[in-house]
Protein backbone atom coordinates (compact mmCIF):
# COMPACT_ATOMS: atom_id res chain seq x y z
CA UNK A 1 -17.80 25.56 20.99
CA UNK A 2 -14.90 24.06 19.46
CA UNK A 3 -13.85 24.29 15.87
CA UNK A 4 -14.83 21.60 15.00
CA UNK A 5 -18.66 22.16 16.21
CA UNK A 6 -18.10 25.75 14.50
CA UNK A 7 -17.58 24.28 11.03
CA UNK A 8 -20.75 21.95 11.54
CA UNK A 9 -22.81 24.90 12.17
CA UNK A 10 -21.74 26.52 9.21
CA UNK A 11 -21.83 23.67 6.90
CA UNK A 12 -25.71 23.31 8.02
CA UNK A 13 -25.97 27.02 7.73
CA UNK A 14 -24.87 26.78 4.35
CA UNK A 15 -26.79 23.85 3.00
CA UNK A 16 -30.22 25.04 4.48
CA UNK A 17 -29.62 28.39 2.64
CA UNK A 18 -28.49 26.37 -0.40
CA UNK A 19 -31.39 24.75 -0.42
CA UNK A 20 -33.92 27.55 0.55
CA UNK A 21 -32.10 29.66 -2.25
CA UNK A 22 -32.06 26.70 -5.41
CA UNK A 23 -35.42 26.97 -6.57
CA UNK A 24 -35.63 31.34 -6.13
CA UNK A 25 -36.26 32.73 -9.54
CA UNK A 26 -36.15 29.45 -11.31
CA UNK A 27 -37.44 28.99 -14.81
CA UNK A 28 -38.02 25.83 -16.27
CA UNK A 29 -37.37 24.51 -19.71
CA UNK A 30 -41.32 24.18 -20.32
CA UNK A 31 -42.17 27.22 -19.10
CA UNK A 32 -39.60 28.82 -21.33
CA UNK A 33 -41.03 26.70 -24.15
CA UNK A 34 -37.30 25.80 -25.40
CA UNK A 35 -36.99 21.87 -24.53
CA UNK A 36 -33.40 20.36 -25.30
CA UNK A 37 -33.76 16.79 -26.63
CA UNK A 38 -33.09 13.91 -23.87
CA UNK A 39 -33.82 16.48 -20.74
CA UNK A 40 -36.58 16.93 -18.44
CA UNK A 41 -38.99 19.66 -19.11
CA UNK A 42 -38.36 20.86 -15.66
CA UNK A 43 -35.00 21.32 -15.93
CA UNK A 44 -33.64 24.79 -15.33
CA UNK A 45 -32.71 26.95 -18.42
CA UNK A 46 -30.59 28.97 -16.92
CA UNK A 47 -29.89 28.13 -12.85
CA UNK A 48 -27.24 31.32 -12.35
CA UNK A 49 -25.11 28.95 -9.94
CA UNK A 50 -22.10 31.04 -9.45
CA UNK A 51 -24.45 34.28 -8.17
CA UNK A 52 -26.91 31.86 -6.16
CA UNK A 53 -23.87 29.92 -4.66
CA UNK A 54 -22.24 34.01 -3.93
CA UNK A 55 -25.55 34.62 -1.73
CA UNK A 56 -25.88 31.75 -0.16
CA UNK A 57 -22.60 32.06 1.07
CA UNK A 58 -22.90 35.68 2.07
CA UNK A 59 -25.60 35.36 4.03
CA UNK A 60 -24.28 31.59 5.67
CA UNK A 61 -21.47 33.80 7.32
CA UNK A 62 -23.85 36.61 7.95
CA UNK A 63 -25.76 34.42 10.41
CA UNK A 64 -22.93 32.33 11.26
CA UNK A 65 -20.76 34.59 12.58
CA UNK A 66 -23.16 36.27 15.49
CA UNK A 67 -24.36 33.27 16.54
CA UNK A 68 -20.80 32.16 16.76
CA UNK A 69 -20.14 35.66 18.74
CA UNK A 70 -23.49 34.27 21.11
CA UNK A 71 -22.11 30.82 21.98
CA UNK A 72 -18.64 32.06 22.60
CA UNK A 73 -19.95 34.70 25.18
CA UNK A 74 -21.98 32.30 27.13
CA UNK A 75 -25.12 34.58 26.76
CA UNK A 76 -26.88 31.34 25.56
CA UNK A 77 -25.62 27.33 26.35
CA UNK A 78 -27.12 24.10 26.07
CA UNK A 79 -28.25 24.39 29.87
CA UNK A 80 -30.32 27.52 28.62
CA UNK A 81 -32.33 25.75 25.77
CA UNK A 82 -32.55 22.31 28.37
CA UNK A 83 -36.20 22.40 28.80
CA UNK A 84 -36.55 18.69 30.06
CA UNK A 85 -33.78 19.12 32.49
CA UNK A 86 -31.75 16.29 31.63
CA UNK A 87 -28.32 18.47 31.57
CA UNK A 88 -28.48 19.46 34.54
CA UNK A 89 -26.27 17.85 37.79
């Protein structure tokens, strides 16, 4: 794996975590029954962006790094996960 292909993994680690994580523990100004004039009622009151961004990056490099540790060993490659067979010679 290059660098390169190592900073892609991450980046999609990270933004499928990001993503997963967002709406965890979200309450909404209508549920909270405090609506600020010219916003949605589903807006978040209070999103707590700083800790949620803190997990999500935690656990990002929590999964990143063994299967990092994986593909660097050769214990798995693409040949291993070709089920069609069109990688091999």
């Amino acid at each position: 794996m290059t660098i390169t292909g190592a900073f892609v993994m991450f980046a999609v680690y990270w933004f499928m975590l990001l993503f997963i994580i967002l709406p965890l523990r979200l309450q909404t100004q209508q549920e909270a029954g405090r609506i600020v004039p010219g916003t949605p009622p589903s807006a978040p009151v209070d999103p707590r962006m700083k800790r949620k961004l803190f997990w999500v990056t935690v656990i990002a490099v929590a999964l990143w790094i063994p299967t990092c540790l994986i593909i660097w060993s050769g214990l798995i490659s693409v040949s291993d996960l070709d089920t069609l067979g069109r990688f091999r010679n």
